[in-house]
N, C-alpha and C. Protein backbone atom coordinates (compact mmCIF):
# COMPACT_ATOMS: atom_id res chain seq x y z
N UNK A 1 78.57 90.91 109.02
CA UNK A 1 77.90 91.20 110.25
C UNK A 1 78.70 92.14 111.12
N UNK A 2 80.03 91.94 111.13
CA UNK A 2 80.67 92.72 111.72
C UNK A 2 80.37 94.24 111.70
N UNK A 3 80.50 94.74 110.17
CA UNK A 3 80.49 95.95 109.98
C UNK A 3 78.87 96.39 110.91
N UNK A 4 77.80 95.94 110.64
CA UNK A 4 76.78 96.22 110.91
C UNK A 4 76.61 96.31 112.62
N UNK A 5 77.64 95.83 113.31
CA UNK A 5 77.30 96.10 114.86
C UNK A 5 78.38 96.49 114.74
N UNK A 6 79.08 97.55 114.54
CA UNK A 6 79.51 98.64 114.30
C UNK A 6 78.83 100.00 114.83
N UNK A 7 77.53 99.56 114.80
CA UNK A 7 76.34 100.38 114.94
C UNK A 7 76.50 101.14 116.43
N UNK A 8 77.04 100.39 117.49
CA UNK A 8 77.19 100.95 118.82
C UNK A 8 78.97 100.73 118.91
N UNK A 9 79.53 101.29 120.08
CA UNK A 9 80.58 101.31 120.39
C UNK A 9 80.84 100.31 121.50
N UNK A 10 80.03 99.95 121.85
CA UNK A 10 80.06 98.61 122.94
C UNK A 10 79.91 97.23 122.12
N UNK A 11 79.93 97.05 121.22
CA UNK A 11 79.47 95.74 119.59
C UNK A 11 81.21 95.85 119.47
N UNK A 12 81.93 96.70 119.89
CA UNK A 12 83.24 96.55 119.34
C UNK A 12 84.11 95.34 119.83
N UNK A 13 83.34 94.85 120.58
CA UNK A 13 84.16 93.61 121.61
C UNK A 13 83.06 92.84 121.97
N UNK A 14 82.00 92.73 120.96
CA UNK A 14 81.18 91.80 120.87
C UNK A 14 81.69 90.33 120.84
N UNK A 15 81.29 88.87 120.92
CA UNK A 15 81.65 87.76 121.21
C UNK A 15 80.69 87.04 120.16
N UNK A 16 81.28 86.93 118.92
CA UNK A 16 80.26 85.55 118.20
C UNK A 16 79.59 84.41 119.06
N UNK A 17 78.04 84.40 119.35
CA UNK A 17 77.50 83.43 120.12
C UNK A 17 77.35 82.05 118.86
N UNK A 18 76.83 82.49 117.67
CA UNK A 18 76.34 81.32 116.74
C UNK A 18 76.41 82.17 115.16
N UNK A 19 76.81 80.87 114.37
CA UNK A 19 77.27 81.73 112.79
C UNK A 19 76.58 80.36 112.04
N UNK A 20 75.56 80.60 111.34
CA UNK A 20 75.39 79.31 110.82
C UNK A 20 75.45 80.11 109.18
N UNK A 21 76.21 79.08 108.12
CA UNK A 21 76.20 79.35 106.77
C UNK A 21 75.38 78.63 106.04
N UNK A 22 74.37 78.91 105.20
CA UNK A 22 73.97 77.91 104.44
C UNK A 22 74.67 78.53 102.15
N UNK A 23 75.44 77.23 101.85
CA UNK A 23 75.85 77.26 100.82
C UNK A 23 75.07 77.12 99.77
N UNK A 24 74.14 78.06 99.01
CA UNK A 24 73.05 77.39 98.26
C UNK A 24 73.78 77.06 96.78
N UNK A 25 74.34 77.37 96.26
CA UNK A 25 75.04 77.43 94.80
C UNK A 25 76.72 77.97 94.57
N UNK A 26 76.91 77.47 92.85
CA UNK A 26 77.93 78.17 92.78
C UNK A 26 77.68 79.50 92.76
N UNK A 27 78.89 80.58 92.79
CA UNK A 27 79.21 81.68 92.49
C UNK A 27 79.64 81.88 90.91
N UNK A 28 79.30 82.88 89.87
CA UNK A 28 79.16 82.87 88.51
C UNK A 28 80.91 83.12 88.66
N UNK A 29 81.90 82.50 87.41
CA UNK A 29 83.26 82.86 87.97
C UNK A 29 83.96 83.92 86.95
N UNK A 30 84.44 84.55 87.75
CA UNK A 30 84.96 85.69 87.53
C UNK A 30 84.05 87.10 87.61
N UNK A 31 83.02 86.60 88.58
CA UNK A 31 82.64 87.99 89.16
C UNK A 31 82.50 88.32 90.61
N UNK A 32 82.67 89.62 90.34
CA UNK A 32 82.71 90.05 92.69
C UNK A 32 81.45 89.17 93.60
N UNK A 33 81.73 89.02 94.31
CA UNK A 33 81.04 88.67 95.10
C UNK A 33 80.46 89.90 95.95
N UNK A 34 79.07 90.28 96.32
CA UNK A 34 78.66 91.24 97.05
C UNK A 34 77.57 90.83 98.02
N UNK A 35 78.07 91.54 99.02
CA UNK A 35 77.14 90.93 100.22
C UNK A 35 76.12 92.10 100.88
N UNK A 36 74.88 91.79 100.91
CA UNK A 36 74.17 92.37 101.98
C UNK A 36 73.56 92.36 102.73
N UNK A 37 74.02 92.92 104.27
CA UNK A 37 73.71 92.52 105.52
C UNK A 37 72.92 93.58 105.84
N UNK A 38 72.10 92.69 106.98
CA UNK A 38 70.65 93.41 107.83
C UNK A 38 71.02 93.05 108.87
N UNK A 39 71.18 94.14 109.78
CA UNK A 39 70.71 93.89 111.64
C UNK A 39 69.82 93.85 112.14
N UNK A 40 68.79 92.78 112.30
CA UNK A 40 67.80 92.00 112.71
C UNK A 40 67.26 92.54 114.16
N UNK A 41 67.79 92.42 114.97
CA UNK A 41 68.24 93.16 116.36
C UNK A 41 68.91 93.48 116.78
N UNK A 42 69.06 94.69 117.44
CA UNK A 42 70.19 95.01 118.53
C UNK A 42 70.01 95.42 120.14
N UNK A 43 69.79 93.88 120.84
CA UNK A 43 69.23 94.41 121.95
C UNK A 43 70.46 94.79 123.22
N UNK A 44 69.95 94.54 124.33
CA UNK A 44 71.37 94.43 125.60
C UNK A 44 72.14 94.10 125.87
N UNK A 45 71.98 92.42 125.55
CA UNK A 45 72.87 91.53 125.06
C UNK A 45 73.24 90.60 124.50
N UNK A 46 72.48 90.70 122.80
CA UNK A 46 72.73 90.13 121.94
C UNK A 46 72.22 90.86 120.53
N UNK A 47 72.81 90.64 119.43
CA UNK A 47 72.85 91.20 118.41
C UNK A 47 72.43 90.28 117.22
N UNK A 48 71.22 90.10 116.67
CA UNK A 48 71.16 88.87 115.39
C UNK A 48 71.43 90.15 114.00
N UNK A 49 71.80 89.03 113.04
CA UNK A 49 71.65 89.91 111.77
C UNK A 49 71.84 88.79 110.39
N UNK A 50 72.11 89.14 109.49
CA UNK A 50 71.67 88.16 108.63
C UNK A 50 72.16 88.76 107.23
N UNK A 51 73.27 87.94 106.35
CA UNK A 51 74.00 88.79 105.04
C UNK A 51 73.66 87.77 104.10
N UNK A 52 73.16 88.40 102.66
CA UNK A 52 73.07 87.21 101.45
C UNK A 52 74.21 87.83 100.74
N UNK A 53 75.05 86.70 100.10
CA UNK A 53 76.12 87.13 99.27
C UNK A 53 75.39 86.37 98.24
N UNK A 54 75.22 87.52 97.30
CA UNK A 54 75.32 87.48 95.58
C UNK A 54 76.29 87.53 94.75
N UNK A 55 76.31 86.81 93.50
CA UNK A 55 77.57 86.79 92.09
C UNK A 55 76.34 87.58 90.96
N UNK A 56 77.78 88.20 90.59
CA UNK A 56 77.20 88.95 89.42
C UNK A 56 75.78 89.67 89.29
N UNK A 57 75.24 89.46 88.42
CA UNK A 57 74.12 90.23 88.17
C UNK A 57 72.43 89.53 88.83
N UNK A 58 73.00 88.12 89.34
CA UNK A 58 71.68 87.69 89.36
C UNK A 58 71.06 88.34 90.65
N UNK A 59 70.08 87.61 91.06
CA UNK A 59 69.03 88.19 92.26
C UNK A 59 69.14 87.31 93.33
N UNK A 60 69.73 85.99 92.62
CA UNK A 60 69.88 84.69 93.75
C UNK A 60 70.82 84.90 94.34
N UNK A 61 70.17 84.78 95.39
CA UNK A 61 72.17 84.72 96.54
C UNK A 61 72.64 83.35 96.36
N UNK A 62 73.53 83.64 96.74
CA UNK A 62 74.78 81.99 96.39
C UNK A 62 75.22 81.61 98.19
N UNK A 63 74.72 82.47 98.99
CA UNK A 63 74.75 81.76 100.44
C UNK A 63 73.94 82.83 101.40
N UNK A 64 73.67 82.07 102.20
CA UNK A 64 72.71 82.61 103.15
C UNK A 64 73.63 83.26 104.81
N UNK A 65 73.57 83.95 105.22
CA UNK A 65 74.63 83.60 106.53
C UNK A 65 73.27 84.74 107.82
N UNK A 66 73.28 83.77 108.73
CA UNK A 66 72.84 84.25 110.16
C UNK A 66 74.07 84.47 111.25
N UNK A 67 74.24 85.45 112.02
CA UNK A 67 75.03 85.54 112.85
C UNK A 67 74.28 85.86 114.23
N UNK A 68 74.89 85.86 115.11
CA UNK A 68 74.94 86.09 116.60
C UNK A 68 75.36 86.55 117.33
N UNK A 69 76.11 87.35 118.11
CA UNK A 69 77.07 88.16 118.75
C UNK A 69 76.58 88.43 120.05
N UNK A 70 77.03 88.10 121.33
CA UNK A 70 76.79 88.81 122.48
C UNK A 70 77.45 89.68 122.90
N UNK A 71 76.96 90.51 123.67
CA UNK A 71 77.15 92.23 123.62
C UNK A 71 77.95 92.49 125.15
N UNK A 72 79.12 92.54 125.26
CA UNK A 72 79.10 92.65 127.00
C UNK A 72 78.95 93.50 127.30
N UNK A 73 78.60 93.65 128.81
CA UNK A 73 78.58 94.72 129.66
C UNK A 73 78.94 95.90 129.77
N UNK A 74 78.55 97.42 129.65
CA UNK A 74 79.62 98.26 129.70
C UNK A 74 80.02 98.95 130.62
């Protein structure tokens, strides 16, 4: 999530409001783990977005993650 509110220069000193993980499975072992994140919103002052990390080749993600970030003032 980080990288993704990246997006503005004021996200740089953003404040995690809420991070919830959900763990659905193992990870296949001995392969990368790859994640991909969506920024959901980016409003005035708050930022949602949302990353599935996948193993290996499958299509299933192996965790779910929502984030939150409030945006301060500039």
């Amino acid at each position: 999530m980080w990288c993704c509110s990246r997006r503005s220069a004021r996200l740089g000193l953003a404040v995690t409001t809420n991070l919830n993980i959900n763990f659905l499975r193992k990870g296949q072992p001995g392969q990368d783990v790859l994640a991909a994140a969506k920024l959901l919103k980016l409003g005035k002052r708050l930022a949602v977005g949302e990353v599935n990390l996948l193993s290996g080749s499958s299509p299933d993600p192996i965790a779910h993650v929502t984030a939150t970030y409030s945006i301060p003032n500039t």
